[in-house]
Protein backbone atom coordinates (compact mmCIF):
# COMPACT_ATOMS: atom_id res chain seq x y z
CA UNK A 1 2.97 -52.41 160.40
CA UNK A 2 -0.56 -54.00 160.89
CA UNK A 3 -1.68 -53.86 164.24
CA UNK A 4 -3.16 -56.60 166.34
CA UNK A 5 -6.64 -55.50 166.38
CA UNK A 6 -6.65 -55.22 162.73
CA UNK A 7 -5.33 -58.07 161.67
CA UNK A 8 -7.87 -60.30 163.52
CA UNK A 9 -10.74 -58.43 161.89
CA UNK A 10 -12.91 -60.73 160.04
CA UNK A 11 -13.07 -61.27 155.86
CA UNK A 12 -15.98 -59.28 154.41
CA UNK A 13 -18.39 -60.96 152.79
CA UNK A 14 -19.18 -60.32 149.08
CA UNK A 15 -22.76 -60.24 149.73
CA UNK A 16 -22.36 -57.25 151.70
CA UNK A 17 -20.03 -54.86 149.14
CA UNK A 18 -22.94 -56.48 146.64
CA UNK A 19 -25.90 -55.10 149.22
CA UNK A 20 -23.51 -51.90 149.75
CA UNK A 21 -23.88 -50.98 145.47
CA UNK A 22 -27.25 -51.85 145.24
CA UNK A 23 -28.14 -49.15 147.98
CA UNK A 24 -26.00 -47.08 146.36
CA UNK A 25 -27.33 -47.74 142.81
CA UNK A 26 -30.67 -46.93 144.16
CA UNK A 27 -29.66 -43.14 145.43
CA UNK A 28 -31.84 -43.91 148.16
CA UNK A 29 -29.17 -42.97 150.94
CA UNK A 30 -26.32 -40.88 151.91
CA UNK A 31 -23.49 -44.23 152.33
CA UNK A 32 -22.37 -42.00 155.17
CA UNK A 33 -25.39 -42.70 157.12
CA UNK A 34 -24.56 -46.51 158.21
CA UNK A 35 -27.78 -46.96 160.10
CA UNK A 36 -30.10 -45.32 156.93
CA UNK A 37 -28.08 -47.84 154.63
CA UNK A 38 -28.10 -50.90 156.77
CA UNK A 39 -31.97 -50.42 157.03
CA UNK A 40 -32.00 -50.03 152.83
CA UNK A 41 -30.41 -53.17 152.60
CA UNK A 42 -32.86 -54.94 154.68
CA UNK A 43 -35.76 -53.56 153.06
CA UNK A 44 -34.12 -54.56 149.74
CA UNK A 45 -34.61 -58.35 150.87
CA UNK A 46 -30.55 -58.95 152.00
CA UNK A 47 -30.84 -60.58 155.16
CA UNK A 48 -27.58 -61.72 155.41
CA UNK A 49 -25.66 -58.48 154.12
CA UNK A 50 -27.91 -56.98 156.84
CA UNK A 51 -26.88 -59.14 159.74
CA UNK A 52 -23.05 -58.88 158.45
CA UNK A 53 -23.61 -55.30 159.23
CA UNK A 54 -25.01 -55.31 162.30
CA UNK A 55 -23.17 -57.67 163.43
CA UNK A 56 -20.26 -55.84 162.54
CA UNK A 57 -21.00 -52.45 162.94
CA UNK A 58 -17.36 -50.91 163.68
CA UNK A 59 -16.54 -52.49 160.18
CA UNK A 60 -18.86 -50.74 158.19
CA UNK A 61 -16.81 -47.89 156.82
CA UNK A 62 -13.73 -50.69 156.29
CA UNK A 63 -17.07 -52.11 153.95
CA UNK A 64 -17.73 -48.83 152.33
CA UNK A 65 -14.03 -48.07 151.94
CA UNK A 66 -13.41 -51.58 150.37
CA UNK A 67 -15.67 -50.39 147.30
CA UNK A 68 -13.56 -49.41 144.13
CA UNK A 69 -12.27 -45.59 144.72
CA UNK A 70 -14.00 -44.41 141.41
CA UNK A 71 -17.37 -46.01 142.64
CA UNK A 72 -16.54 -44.47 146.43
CA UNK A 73 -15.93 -41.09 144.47
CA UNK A 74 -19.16 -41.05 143.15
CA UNK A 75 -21.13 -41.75 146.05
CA UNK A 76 -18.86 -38.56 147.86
CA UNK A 77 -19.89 -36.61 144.68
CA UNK A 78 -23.53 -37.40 144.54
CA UNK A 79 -23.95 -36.85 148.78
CA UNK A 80 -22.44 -33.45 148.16
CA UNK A 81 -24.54 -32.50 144.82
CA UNK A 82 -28.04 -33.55 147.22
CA UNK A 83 -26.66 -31.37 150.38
CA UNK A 84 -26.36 -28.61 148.11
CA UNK A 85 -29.19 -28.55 146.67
């Protein structure tokens, strides 16, 4: 069963899972760090995205988590492989 809260959370936009893989493409931030990513996809020119985010912060990992699992994999993969390092 859905709760109330959740089911009156808005749609997210496609620009924003669109500004979420170009980040990620990049390597230029851990996607764990919301506030490092939301400033990447600023810099990267996604105004929108970025306001969607901000906006929306308590949504972001619903965002992230909305990502295909293989691409959500990777990202895990790749955080882990740089904190090792």
């Amino acid at each position: 069963m859905e709760c109330e809260h959740c089911a009156q959370q808005p749609e997210i936009p496609a620009g924003v899972f669109d500004a979420l893989r170009r980040v990620r493409d990049d390597g230029l931030a851990d996607m764990y760090d919301r506030e490092n990513v939301i400033g990447h996809v600023a810099e990267a020119g996604q105004a929108e995205a970025q306001r969607w985010l901000v906006a929306n912060r308590h949504l972001y990992f619903r965002a992230l988590n909305g990502l295909p699992a293989a691409e959500v994999e990777e990202d895990v993969e790749r955080t882990l492989a740089v904190r090792a390092a």
